[in-house]
Protein backbone atom coordinates (compact mmCIF):
# COMPACT_ATOMS: atom_id res chain seq x y z
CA UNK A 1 0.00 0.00 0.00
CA UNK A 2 1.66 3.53 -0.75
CA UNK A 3 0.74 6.45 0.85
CA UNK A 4 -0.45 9.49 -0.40
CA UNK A 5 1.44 13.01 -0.54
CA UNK A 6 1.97 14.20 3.11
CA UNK A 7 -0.90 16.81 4.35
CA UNK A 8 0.51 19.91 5.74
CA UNK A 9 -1.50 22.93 7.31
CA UNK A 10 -0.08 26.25 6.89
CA UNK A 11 -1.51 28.83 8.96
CA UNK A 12 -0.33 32.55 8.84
CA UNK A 13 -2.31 35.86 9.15
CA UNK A 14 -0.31 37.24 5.99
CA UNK A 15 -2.29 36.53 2.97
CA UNK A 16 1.20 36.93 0.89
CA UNK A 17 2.96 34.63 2.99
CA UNK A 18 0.50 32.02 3.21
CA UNK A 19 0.10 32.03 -0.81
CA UNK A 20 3.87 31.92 -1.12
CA UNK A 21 4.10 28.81 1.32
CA UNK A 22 1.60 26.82 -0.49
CA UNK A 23 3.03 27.20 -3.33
CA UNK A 24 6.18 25.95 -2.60
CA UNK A 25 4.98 23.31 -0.87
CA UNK A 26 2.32 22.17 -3.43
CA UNK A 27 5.42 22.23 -5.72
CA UNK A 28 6.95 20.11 -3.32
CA UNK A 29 4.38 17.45 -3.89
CA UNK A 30 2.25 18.36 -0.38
CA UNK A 31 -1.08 18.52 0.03
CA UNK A 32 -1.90 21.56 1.53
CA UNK A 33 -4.38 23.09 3.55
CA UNK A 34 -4.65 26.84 5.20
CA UNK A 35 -5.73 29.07 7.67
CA UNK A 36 -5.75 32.46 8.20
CA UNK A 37 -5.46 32.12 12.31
CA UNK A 38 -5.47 29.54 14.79
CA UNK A 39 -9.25 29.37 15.31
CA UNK A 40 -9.56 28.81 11.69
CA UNK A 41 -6.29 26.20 12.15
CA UNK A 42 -8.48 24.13 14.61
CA UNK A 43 -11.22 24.05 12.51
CA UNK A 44 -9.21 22.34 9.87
CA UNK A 45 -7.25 20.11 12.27
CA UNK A 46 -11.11 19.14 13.31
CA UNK A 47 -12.24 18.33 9.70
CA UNK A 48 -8.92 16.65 8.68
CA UNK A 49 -5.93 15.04 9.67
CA UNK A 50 -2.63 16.59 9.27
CA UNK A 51 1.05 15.31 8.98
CA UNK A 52 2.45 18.51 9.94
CA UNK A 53 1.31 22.23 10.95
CA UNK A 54 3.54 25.24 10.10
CA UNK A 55 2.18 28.33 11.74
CA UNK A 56 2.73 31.97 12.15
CA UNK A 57 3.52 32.95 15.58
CA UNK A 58 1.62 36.50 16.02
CA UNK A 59 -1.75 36.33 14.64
CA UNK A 60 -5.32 38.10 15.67
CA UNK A 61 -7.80 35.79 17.04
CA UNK A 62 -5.26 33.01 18.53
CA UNK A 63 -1.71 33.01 17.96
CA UNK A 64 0.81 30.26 17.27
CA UNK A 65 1.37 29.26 20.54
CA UNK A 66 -2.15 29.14 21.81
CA UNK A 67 -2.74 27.00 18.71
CA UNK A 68 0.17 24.95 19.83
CA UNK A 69 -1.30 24.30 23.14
CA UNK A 70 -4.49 23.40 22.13
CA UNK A 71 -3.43 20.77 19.59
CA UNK A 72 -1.45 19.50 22.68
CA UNK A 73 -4.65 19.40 25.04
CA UNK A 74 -6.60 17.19 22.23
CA UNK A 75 -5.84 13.40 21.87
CA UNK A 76 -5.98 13.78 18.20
CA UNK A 77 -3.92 16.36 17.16
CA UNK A 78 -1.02 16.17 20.21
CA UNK A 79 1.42 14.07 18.40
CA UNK A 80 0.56 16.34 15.11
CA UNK A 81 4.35 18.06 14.91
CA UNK A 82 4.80 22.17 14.40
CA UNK A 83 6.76 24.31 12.90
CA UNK A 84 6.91 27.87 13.88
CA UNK A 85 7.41 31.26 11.89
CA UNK A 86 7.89 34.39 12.68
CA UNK A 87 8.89 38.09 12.13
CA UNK A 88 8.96 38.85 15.72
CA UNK A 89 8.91 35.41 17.98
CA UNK A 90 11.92 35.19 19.36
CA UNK A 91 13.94 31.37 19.52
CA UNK A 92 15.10 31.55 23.34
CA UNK A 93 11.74 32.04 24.96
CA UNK A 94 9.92 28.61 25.85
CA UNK A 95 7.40 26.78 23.16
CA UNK A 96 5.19 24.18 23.35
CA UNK A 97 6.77 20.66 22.86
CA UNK A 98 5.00 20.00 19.83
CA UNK A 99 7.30 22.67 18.16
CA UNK A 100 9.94 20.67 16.13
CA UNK A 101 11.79 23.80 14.67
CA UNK A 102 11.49 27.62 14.21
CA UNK A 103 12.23 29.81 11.48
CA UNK A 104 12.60 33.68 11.03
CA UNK A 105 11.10 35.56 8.46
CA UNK A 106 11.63 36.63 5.72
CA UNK A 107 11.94 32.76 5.34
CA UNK A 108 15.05 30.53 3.88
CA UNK A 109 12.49 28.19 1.61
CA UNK A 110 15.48 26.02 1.14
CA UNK A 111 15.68 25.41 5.12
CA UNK A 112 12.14 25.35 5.83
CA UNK A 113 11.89 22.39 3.06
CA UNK A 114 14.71 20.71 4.74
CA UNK A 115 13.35 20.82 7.74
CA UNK A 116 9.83 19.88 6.91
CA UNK A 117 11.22 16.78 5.19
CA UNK A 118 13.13 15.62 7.85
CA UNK A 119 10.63 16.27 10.10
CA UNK A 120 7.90 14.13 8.14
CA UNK A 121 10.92 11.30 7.58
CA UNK A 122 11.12 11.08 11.05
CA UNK A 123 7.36 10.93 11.84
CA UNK A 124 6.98 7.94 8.80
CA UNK A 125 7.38 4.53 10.37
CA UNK A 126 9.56 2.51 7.82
């Protein structure tokens, strides 16, 4: 049985930015699904099940973290792993453990690929 192209959720407030990462990722080979917030994140997460989530820190309604934390609270979506991005997040300050990386933006597309490869390797039982 093969599996289908990885599902990825990419959530950012910035209609630019969330165009841009779809894109790429689509290119990529993803399926991809977005949000505009985290409200609108959990409704997806809710209707759908996800490989991976990369999300915007700062957003209106419920930001990245928040998000973060309520994916952890819910026995579906706590093992669902998260990458964050961000303009003005900064990397030192604690996260939520569901947060396998974080990137700055403007964004290194090469890295972020990288890293959301790896990360989906490493959630894909051989």
């Amino acid at each position: 049985m093969t599996a289908g192209p990885h599902k990825v959720l990419v959530v950012d407030d910035e209609h630019a930015s969330l165009e841009v990462l779809a894109l790429l990722l689509t290119g990529e080979g993803f399926q991809v699904l977005t949000a505009s917030n985290g409200e609108e994140a959990l409704e997806r997460l809710n209707e759908t099940t996800v490989d991976l989530v990369i999300t915007d820190y700062k957003m209106p309604k419920m930001d990245g973290s928040e998000l973060c934390e309520r994916m952890l609270a819910d026995p579906r979506l706590c093992e669902i792993p998260v990458i964050f991005t961000s303009a003005t997040y900064r990397q030192d300050v604690p996260r939520p453990s569901n947060v396998r990386a974080f990137y700055s933006k403007p964004l290194l597309f090469k890295t972020l690929l990288a890293a959301t490869h790896q990360i989906l390797r490493e959630k894909t039982p051989q």
